[in-house]
Protein backbone atom coordinates (compact mmCIF):
# COMPACT_ATOMS: atom_id res chain seq x y z
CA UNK A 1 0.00 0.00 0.00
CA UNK A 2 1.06 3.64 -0.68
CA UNK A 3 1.00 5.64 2.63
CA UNK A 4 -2.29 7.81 0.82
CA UNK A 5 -4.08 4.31 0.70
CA UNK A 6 -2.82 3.20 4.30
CA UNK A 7 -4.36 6.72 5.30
CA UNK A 8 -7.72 5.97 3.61
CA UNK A 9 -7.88 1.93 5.04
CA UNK A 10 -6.83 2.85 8.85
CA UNK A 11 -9.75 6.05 8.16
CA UNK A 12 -12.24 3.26 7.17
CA UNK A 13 -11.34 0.68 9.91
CA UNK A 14 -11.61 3.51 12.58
CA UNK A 15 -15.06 3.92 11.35
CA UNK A 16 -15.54 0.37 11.73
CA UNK A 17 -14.14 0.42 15.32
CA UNK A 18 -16.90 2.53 16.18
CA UNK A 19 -14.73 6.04 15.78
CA UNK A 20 -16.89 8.68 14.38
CA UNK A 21 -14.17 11.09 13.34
CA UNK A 22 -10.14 10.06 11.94
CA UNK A 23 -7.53 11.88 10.46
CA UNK A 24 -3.50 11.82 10.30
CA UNK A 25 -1.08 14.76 11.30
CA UNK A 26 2.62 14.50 10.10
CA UNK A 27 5.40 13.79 12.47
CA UNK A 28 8.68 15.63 10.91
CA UNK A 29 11.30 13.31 10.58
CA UNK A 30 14.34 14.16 12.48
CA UNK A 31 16.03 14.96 9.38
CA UNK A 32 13.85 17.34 8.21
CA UNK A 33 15.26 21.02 8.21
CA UNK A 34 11.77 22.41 9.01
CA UNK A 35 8.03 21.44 8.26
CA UNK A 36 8.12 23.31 5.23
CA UNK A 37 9.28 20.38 3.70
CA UNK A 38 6.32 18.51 4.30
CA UNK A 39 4.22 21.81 3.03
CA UNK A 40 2.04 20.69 6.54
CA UNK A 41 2.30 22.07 9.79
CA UNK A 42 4.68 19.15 11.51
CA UNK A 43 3.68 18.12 15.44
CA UNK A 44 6.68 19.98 16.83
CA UNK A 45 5.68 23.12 14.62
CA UNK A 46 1.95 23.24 15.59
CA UNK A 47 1.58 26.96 16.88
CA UNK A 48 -0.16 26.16 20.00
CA UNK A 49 2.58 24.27 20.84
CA UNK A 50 4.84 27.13 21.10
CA UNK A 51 2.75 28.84 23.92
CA UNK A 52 2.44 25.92 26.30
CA UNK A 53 5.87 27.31 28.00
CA UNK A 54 4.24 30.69 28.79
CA UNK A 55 0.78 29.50 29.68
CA UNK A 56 2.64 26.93 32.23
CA UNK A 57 4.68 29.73 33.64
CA UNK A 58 1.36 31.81 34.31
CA UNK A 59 0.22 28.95 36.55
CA UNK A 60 -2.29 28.35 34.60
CA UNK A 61 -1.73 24.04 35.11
CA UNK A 62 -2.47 24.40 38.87
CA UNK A 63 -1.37 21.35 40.39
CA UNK A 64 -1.31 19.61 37.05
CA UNK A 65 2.01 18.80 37.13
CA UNK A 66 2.03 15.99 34.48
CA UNK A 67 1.99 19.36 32.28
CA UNK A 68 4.76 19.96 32.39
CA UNK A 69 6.39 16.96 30.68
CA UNK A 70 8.81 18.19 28.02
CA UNK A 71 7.77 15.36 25.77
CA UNK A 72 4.51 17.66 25.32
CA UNK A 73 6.57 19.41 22.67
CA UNK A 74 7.48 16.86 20.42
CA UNK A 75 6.29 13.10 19.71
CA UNK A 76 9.36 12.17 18.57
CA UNK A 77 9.84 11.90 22.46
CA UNK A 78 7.35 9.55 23.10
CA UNK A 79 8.16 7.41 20.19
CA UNK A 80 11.59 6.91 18.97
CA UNK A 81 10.90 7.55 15.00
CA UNK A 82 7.62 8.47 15.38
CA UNK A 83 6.71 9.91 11.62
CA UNK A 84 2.64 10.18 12.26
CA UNK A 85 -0.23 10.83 14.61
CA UNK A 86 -3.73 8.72 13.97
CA UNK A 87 -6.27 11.11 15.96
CA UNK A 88 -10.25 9.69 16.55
CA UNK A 89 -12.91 10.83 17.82
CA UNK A 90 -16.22 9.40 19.31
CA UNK A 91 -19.57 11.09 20.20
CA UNK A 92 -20.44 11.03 23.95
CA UNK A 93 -23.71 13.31 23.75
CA UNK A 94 -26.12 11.10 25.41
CA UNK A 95 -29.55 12.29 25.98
CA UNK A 96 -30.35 13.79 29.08
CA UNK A 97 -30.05 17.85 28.78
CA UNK A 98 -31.68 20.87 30.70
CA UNK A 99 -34.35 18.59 32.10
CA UNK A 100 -31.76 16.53 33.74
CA UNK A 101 -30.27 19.60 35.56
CA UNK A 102 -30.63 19.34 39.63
CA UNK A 103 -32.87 22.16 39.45
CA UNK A 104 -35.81 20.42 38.11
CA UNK A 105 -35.15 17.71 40.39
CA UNK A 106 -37.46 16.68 43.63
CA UNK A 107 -37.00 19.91 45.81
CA UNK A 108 -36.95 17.83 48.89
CA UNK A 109 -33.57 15.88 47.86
CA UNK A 110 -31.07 18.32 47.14
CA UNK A 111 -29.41 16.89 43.38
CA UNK A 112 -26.10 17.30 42.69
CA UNK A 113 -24.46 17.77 39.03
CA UNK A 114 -21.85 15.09 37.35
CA UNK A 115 -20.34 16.23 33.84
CA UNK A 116 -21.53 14.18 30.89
CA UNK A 117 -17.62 12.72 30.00
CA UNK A 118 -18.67 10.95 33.26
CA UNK A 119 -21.99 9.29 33.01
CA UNK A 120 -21.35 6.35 31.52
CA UNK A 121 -18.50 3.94 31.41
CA UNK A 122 -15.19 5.15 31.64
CA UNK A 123 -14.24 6.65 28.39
CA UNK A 124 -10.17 5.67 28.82
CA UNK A 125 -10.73 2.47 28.88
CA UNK A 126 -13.84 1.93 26.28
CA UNK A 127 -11.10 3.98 23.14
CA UNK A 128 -7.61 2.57 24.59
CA UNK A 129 -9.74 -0.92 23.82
CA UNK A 130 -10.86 0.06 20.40
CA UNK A 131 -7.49 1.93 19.70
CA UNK A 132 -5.98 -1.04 20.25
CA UNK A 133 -7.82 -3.21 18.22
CA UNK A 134 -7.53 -0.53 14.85
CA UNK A 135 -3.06 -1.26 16.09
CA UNK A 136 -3.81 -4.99 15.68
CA UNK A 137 -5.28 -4.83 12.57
CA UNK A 138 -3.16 -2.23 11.10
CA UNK A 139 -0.30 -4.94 11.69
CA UNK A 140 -2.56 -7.54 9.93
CA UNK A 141 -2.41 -5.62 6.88
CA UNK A 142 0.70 -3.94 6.96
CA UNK A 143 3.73 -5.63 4.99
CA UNK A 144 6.00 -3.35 7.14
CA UNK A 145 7.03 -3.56 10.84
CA UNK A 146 6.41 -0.56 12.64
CA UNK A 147 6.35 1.04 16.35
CA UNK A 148 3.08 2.45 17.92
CA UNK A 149 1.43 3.72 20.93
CA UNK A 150 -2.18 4.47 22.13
CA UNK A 151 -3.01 7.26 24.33
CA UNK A 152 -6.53 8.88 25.22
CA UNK A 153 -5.59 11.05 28.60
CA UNK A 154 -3.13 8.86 29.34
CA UNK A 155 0.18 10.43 28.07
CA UNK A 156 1.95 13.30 27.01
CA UNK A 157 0.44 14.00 23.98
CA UNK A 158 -2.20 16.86 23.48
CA UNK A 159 -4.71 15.55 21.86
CA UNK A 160 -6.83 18.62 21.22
CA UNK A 161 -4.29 19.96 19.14
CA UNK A 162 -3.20 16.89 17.49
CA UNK A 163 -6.93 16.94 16.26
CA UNK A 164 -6.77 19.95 14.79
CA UNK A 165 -4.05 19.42 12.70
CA UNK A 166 -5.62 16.62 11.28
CA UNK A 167 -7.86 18.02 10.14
CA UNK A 168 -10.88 17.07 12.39
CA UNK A 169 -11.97 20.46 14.14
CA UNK A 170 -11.36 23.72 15.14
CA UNK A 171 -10.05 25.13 18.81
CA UNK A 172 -12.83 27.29 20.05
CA UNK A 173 -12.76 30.21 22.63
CA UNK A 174 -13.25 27.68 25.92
CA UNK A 175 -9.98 25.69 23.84
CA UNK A 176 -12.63 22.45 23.33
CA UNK A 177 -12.37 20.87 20.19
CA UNK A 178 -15.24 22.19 17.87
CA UNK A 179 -16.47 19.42 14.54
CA UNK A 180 -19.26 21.25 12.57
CA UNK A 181 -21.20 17.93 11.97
CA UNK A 182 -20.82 16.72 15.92
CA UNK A 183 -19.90 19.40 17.94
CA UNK A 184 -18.07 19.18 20.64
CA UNK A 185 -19.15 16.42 22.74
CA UNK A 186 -16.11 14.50 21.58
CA UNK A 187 -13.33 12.14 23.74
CA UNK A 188 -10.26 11.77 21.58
CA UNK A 189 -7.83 9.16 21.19
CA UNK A 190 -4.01 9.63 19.51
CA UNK A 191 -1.56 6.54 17.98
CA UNK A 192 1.37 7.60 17.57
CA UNK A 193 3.19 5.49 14.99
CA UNK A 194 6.19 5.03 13.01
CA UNK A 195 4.21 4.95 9.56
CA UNK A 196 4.52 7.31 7.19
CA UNK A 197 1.31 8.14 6.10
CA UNK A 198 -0.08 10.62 4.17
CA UNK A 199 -1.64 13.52 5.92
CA UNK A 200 -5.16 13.91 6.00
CA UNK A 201 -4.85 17.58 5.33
CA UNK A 202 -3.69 18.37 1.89
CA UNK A 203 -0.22 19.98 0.66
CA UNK A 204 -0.59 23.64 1.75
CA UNK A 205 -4.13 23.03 3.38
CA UNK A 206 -4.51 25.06 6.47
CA UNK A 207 -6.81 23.18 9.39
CA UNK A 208 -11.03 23.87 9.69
CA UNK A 209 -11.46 27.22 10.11
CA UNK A 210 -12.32 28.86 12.72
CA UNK A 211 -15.74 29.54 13.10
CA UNK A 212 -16.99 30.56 16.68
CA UNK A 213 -16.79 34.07 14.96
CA UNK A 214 -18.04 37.09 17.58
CA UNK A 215 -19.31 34.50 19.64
CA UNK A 216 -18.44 34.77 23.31
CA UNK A 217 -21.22 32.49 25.27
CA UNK A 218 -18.73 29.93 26.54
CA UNK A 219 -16.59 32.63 28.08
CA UNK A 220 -19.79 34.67 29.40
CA UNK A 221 -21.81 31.49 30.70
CA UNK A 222 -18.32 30.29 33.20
CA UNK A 223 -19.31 31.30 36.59
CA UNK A 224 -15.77 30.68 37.80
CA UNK A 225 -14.31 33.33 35.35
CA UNK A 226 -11.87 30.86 34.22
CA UNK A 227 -11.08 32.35 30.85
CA UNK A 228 -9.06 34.98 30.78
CA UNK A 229 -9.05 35.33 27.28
CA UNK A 230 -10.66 33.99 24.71
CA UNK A 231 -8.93 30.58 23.89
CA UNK A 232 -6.95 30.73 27.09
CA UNK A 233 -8.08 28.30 30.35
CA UNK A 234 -6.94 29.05 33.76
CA UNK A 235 -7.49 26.12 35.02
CA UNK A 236 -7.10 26.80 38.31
CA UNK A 237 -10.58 28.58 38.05
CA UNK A 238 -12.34 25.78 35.95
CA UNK A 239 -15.30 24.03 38.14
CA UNK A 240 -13.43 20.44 36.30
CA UNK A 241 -10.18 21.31 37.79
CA UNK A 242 -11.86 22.03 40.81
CA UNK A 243 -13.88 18.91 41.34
CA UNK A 244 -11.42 16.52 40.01
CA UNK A 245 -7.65 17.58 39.44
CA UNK A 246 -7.43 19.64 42.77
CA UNK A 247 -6.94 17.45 46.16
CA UNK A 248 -6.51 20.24 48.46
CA UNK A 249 -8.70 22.68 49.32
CA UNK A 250 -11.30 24.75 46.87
CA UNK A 251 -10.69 28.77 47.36
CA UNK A 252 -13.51 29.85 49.10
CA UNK A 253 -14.14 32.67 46.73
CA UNK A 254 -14.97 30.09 44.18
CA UNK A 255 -17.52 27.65 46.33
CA UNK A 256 -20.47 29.78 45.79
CA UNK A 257 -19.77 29.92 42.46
CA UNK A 258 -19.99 26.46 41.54
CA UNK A 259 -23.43 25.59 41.83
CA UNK A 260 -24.40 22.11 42.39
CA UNK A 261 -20.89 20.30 40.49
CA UNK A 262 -20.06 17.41 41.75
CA UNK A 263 -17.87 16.24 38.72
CA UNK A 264 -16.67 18.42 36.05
CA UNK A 265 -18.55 20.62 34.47
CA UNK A 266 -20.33 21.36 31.35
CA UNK A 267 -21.46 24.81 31.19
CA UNK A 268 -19.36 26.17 28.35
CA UNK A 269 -19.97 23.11 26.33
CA UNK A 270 -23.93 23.68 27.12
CA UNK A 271 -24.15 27.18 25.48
CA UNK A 272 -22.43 26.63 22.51
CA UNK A 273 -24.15 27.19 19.68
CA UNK A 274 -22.88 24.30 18.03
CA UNK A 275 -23.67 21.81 20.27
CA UNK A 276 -27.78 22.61 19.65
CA UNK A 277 -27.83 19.79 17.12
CA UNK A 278 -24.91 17.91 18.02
CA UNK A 279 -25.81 14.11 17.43
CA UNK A 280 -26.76 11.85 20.32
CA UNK A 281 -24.52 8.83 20.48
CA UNK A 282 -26.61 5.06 20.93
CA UNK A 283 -23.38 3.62 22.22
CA UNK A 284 -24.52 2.09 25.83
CA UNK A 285 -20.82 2.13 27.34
CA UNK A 286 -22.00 6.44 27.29
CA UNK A 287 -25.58 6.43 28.46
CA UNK A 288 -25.68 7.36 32.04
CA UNK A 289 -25.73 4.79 35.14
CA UNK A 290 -28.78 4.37 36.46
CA UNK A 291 -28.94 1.08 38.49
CA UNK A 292 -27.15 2.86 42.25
CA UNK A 293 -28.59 1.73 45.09
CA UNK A 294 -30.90 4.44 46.02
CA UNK A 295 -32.47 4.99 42.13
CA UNK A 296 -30.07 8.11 41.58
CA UNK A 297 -28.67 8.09 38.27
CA UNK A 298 -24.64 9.44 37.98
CA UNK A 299 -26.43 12.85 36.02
CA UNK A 300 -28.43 14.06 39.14
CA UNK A 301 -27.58 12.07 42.43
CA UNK A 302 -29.05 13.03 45.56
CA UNK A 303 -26.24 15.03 47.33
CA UNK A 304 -26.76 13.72 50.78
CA UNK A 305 -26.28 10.18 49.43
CA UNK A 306 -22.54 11.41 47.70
CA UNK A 307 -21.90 13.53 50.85
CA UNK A 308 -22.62 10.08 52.91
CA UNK A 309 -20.21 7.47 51.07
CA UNK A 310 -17.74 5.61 52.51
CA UNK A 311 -14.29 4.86 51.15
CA UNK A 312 -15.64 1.40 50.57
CA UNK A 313 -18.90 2.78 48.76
CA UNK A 314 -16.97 5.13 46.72
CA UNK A 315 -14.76 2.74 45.50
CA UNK A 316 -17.78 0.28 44.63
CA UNK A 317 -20.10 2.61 43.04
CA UNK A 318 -17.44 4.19 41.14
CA UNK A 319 -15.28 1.13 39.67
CA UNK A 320 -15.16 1.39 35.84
CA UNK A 321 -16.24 5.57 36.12
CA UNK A 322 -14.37 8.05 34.91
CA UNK A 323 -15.21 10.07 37.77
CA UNK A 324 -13.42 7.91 40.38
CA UNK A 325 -10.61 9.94 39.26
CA UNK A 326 -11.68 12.09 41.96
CA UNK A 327 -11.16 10.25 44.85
CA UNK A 328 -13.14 9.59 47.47
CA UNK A 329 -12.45 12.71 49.77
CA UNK A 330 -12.67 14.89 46.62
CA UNK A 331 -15.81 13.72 45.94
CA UNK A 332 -17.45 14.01 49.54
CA UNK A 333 -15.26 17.33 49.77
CA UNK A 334 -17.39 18.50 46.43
CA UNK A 335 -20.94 17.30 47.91
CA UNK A 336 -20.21 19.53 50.99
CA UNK A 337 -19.74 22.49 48.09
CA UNK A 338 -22.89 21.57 46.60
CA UNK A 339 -25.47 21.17 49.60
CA UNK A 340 -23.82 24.74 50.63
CA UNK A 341 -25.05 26.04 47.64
CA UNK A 342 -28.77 24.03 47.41
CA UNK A 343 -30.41 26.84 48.97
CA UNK A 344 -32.54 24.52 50.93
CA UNK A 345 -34.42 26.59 53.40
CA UNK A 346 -35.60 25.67 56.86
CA UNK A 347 -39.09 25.12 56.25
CA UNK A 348 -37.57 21.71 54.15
CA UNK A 349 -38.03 18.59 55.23
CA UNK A 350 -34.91 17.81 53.92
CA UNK A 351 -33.19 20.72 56.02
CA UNK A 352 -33.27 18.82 59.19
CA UNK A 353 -31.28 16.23 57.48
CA UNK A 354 -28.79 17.89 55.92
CA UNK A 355 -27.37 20.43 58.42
CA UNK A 356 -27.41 17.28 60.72
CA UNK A 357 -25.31 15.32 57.89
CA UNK A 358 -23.06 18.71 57.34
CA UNK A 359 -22.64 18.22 61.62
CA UNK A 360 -21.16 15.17 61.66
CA UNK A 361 -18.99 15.57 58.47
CA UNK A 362 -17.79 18.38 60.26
CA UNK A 363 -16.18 16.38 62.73
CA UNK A 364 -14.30 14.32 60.37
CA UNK A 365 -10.55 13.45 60.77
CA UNK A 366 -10.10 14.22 57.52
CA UNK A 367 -9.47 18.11 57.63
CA UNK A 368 -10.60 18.31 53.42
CA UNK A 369 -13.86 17.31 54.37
CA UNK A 370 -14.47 18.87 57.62
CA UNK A 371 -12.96 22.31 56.72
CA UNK A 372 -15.71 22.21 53.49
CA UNK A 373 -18.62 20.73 55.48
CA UNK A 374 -18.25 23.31 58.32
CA UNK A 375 -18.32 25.94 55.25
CA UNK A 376 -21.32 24.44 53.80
CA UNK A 377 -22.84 24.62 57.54
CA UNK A 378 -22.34 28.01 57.95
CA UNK A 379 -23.56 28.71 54.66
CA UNK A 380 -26.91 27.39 55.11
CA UNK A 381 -27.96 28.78 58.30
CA UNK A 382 -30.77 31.08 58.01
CA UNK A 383 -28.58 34.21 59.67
CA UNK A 384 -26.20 33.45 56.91
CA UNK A 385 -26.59 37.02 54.45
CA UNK A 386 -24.83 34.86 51.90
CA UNK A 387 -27.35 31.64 52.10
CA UNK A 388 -28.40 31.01 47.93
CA UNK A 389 -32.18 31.59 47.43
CA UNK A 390 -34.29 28.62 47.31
CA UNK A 391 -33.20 26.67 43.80
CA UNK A 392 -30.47 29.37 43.40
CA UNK A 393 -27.92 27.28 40.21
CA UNK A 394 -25.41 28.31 38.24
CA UNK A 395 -26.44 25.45 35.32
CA UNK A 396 -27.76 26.86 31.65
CA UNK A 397 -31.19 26.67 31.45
CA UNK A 398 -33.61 25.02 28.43
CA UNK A 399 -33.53 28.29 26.71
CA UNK A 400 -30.03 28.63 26.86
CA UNK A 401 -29.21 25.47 24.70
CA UNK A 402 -31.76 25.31 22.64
């Protein structure tokens, strides 16, 4: 096979696999005096690449310290000879929208909000599975021996970018991925191989345009602030880094903010315009777990339930989720956040129940969780200025993202 028609076979296998999106981005060879020679932007030459040194030295990673592998800047580092990236993509847009939001939820059980990446089965291991099975046929047909790793979050590749180059998206203003036919509801997956195959994007073919245009919802809707620019995250103020990648404490000034989040957060994603018709994906591994103990479902669970797990219960409910990632005392430490901003009142039934549950956490030898229920506590005491009005939620509503 030519590397054009190893590029068009591994596209239609992907598909095959269950991969909704597939494209190739060149890997300069070592050789090469710059990506010019190519005529396509090379990994190490992709422009974004070239500001990850300044937007690490703003802080921006928080305690994300696997960002600051050097191998970031170049594939060849991951892969000795790499010479091309495979980038997929697969829809995770199951159904549940507005109506699933905790503030339609039974008023007497205050509901909690998990990001849709988590609802389902963990995404790592549903594409490493399929990635791998696209590597084992691609040796199958192959004549040649070659080298080649899978990664989906798992390595020091950034996949968002990678994506762009091949051609399968844009980088919008909250730096997701953007597709015109599927939006942005995407997980990604990256082999990096020692092929050389043909680029997806043609000789002197820039990437998708841009088109989030004048646009600004995504940066408007974040109730964190955590844009500082347009296409620029501060992680340190995103509700995701918050509720997952941080294991200390959450600033204070940022509790109130976050609403009901229990896991991630989808907010940005919500508003987009180009998510209104984004497709809804039928694969089951996505569609959200509904079978816990007390009839919760992982989009709305009741928050005194989360607040109320034990390390054995976490790690139970949790196995094969993606958001297990947050650990046990992250995720308690979160449901604290949460009930302080349900804006249940006294004249709740539920009331009683929580402040009594806030209490006891309160007294916990862990100091994450006590220092955050005692917050919450304070929070929701009726001579509290500060206490959210009754429903009070940060989430997008119907009209929003429709």
């Amino acid at each position: 096979m030519t590397p054009a028609e190893q590029t068009r076979w591994i596209g239609e296998r992907a598909r095959a696999t269950g991969f909704d999106l597939c494209g190739v981005a060149p890997v300069a060879h070592e050789n090469s005096a710059s990506a010019d020679v190519q005529g396509v932007a090379s990994a190490e030459s992709f422009p974004e690449l070239d500001h990850l040194p300044e937007w690490l030295a703003r802080g921006y990673a928080g305690e994300m310290g696997y960002l600051h592998d050097p191998r970031r800047a170049d594939p060849r580092r991951v892969l000795n000879g790499a010479r091309s990236l495979i980038v997929v993509a697969l829809n995770y847009n199951s159904a549940p929208r507005a109506a699933a939001s905790p503030e339609n939820a039974d008023p007497e059980s205050p509901r909690g909000w998990i990001s849709r990446y988590a609802w389902g089965d963990d995404y790592h291991g549903v594409i490493q599975q399929k990635l791998q099975v696209l590597i084992s046929e691609m040796r199958a047909e192959f004549a040649e021996p070659f080298a080649a790793r899978a990664y989906t979050d798992t390595g020091p590749i950034i996949e968002r970018v990678a994506a762009k180059y091949a051609g399968l998206g844009w980088l919008a203003k909250n730096t997701c991925l953007i597709n015109s036919q599927l939006g942005s509801w995407l997980f990604l997956g990256v082999i990096v191989t020692t092929l050389v195959l043909e680029p997806t994007l043609a000789l002197g073919e820039p990437p998708p345009a841009d088109l989030c245009g004048t646009c600004t919802r995504c940066l408007d809707a974040c109730p964190t602030q955590a844009f500082p620019e347009p296409y620029v995250l501060d992680a340190r103020r995103c509700i995701s880094y918050l509720t997952i990648e941080l294991r200390g404490e959450i600033p204070e000034e940022l509790r109130p903010e976050m609403g009901r989040a229990v896991i991630g957060c989808d907010i940005c994603q919500d508003v987009c315009p180009w998510n209104r018709k984004a497709p809804v994906t039928s694969m089951a591994a996505f569609q959200p777990r509904s079978n816990l103990e007390n009839g919760s479902s992982f989009v709305t669970p009741e928050l005194e339930w989360l607040a109320s797990l034990s390390q054995q219960e976490f790690s139970a409910i949790f196995r094969g989720s993606a958001a297990k990632r947050a650990k046990w005392r992250g995720l308690v430490r979160n449901a604290c956040v949460a009930l302080g901003n349900s804006g249940i009142t006294p004249d709740r039934d539920a009331y009683s129940r929580v402040v009594r549950l806030l209490d006891r956490l309160a007294s916990s030898e862990d100091s994450l969780v006590s220092g955050h229920a005692r917050w919450a506590f304070a929070r929701l005491s009726p001579m509290n200025p500060a206490t959210p009005p009754p429903g009070a939620e940060n989430r997008p509503t119907a009209d929003e993202i429709s």
